[in-house]
Structure formats: C-alpha cells, structure tokens
N, C-alpha and C. Protein backbone atom coordinates (compact mmCIF):
# COMPACT_ATOMS: atom_id res chain seq x y z
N UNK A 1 -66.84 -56.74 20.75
CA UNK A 1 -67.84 -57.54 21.47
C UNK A 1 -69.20 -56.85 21.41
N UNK A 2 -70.26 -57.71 21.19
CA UNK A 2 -71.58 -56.94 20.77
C UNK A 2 -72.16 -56.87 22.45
N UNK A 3 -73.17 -56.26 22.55
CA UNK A 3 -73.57 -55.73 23.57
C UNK A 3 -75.21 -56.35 23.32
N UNK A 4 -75.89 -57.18 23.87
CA UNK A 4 -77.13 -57.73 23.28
C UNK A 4 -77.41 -57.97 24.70
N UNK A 5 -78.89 -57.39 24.69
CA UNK A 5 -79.96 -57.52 25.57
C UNK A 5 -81.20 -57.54 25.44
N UNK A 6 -81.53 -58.73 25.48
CA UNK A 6 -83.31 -59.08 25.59
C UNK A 6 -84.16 -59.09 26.39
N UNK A 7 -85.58 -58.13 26.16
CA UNK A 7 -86.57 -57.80 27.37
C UNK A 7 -87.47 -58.75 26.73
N UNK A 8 -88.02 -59.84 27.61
CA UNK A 8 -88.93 -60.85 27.68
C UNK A 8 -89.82 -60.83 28.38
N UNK A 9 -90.70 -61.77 28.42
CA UNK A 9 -91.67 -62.16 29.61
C UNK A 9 -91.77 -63.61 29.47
N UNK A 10 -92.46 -64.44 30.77
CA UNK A 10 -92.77 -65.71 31.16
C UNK A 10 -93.52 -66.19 29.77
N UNK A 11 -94.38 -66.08 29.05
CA UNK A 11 -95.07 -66.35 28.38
C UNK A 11 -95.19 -66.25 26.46
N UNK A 12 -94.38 -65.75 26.47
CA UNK A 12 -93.77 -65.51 25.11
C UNK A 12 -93.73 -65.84 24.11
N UNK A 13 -94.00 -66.78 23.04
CA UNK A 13 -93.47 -67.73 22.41
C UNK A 13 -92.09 -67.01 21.37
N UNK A 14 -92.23 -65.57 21.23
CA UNK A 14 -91.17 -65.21 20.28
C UNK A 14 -90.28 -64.82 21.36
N UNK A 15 -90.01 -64.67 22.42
CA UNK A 15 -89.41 -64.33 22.94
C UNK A 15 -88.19 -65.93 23.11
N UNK A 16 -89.12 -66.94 23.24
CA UNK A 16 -88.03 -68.20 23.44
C UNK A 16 -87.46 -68.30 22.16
N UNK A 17 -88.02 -68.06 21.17
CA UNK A 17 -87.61 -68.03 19.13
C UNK A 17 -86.22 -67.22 19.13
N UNK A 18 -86.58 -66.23 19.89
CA UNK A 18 -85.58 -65.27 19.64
C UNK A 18 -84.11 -65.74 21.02
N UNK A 19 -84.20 -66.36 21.62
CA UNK A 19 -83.20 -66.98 22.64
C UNK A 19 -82.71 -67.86 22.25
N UNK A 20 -83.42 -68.88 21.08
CA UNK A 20 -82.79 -69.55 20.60
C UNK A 20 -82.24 -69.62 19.27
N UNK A 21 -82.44 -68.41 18.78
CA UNK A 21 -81.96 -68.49 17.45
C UNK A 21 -80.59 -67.49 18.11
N UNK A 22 -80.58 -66.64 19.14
CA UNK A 22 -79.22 -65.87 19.66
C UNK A 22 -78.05 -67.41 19.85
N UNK A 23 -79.01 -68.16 20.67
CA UNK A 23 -77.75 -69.33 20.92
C UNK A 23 -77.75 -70.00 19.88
N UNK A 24 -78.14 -70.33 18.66
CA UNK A 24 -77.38 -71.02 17.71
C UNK A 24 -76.40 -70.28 16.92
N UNK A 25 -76.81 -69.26 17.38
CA UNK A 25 -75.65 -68.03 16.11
C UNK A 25 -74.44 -68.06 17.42
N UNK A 26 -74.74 -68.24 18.89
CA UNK A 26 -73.35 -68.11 19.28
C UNK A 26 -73.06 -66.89 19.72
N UNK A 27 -74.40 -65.96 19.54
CA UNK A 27 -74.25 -64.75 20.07
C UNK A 27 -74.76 -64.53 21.82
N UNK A 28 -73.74 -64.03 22.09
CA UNK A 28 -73.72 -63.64 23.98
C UNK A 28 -74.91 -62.95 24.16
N UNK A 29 -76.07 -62.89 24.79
CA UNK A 29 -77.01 -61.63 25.75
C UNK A 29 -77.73 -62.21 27.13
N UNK A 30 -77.68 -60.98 27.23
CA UNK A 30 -78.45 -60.53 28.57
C UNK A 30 -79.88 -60.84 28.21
N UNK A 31 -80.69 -61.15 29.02
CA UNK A 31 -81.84 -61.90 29.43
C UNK A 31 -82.63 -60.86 30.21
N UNK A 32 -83.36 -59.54 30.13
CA UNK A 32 -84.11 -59.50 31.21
C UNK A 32 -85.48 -59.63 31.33
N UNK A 33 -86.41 -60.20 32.24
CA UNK A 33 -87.68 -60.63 32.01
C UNK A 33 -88.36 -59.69 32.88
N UNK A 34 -89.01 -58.75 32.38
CA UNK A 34 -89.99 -57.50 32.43
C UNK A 34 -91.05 -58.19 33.10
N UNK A 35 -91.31 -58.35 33.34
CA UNK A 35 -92.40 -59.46 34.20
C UNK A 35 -92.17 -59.57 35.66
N UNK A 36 -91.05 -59.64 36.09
CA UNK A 36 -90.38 -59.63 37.35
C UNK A 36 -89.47 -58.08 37.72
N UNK A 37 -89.35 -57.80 36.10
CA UNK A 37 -88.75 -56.22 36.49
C UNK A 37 -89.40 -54.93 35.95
N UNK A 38 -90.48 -54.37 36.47
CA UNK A 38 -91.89 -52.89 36.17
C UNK A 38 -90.52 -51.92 35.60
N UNK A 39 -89.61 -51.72 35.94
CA UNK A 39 -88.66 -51.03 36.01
C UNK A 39 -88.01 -51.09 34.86
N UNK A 40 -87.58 -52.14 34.45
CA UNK A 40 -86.99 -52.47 33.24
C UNK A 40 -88.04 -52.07 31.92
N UNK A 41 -89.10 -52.62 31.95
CA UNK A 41 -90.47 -52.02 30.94
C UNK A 41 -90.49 -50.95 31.06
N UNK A 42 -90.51 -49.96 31.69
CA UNK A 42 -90.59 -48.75 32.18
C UNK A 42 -89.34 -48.13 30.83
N UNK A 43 -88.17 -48.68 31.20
CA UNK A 43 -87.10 -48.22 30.69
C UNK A 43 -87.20 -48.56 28.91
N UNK A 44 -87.95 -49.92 28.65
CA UNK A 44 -88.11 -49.87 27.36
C UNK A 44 -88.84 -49.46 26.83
N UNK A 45 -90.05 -48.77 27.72
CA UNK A 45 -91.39 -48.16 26.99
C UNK A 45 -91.14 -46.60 26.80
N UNK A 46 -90.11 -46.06 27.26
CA UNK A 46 -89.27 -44.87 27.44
C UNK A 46 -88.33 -44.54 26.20
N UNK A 47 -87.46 -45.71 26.22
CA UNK A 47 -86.89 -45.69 24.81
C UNK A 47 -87.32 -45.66 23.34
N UNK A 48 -88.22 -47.24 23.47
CA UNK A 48 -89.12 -47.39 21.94
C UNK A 48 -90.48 -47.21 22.19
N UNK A 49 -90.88 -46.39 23.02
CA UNK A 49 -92.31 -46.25 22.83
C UNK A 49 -93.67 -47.64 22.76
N UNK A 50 -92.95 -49.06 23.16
CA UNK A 50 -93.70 -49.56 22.46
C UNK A 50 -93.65 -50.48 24.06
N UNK A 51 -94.92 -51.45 24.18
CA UNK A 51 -94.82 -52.22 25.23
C UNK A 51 -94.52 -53.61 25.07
N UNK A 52 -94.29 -54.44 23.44
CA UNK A 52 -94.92 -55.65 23.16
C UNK A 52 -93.08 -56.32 23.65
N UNK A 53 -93.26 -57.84 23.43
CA UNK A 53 -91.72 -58.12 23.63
C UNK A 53 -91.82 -59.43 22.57
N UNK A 54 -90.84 -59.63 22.25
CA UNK A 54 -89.59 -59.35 22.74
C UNK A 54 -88.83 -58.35 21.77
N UNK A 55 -88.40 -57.43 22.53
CA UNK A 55 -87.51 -56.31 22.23
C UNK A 55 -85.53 -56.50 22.64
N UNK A 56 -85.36 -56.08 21.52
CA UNK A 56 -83.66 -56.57 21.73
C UNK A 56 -82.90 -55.42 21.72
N UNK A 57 -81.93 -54.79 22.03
CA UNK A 57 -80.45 -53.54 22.20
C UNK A 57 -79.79 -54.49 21.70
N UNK A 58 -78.83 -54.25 20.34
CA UNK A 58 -78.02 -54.55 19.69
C UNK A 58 -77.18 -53.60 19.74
N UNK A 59 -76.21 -53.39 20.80
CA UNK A 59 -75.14 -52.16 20.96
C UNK A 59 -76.05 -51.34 21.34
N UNK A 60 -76.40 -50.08 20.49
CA UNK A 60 -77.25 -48.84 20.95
C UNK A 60 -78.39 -48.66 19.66
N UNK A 61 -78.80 -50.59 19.16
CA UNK A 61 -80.14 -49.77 18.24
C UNK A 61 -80.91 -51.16 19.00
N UNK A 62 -82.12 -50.52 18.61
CA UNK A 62 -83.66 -51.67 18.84
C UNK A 62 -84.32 -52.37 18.04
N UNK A 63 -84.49 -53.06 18.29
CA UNK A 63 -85.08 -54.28 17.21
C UNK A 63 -86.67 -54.65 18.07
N UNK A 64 -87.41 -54.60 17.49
CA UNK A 64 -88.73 -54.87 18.04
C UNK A 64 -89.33 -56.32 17.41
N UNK A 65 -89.52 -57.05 18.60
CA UNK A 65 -90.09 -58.55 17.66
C UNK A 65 -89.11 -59.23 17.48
N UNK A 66 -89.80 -60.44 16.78
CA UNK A 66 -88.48 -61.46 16.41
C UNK A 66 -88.25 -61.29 15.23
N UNK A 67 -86.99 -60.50 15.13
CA UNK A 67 -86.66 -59.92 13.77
C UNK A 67 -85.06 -60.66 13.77
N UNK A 68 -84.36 -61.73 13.15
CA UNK A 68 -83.27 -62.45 13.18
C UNK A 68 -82.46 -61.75 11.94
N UNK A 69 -82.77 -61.23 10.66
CA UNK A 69 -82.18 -60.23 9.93
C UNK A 69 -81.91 -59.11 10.04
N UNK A 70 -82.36 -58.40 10.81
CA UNK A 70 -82.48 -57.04 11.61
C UNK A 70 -81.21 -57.22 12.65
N UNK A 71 -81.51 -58.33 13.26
CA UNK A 71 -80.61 -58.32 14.33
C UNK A 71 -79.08 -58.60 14.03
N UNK A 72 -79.00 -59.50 13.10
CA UNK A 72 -77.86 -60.40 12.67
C UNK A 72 -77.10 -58.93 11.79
N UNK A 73 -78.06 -58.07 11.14
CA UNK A 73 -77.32 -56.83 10.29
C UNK A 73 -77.19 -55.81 10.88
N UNK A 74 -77.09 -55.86 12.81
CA UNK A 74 -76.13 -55.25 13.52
C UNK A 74 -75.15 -55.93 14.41
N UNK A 75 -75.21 -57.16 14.36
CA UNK A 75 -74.10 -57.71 14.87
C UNK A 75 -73.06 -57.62 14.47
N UNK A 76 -72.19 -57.47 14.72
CA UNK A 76 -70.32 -57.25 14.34
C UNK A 76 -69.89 -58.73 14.01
C-alpha cells in the first residue's frame, strides 16, 4: 500500500491537477492544506527546502509540483 500525501493550498490550480489526476489513477492520499496548517509548511519547508505547492510524499521520496511521471515511477 503506497503511502501518498499532498501539501496544498486554497488557491492552487496544480494542486487541484494533481488531486485529480491521483483520483483517476485510483491512487489513495492524504490531503493536507498548509494554509490552515503553519505547522505542516513548516514540516515541508524542513524537509525539501522549498515553499511552493503542491508538494507530494510518495512513501519516503518528494515530488515537487505537478509532476504525474515522477509520481506514478514511485508508486507500487
């Protein structure tokens, strides 16, 4: 089972690209919107150094942006 989690915000447009290209593939994630959580940004600006979103955890790697080949060539 893959482990997928997306840091978003309200305003996004790749961020909805990237929610919906997860649900046509059928792939399960977590949703969190950095916007409502300082804490959560905090935690991704810690990890990848970077502030922009949407940023995805595919198991234990990062994908920055809406990258759907990147992502799909760590999915199991």
């Amino acid at each position: 089972m893959n482990k997928v989690t997306v840091y978003t915000t309200n305003s996004c447009p790749y961020c909805v690209m990237l929610k919906n290209f997860l649900e046509a593939q059928s792939i399960e994630y977590k949703d969190v919107n950095v916007q409502q959580d300082p804490l959560a940004m905090q935690y991704v600006m810690n990890q990848t150094g970077q502030m922009g979103v949407p940023q995805t955890k595919v198991n234990d790697e990062w994908v920055l942006g809406f990258d759907p080949d990147k992502i799909m060539s760590l999915v199991n």
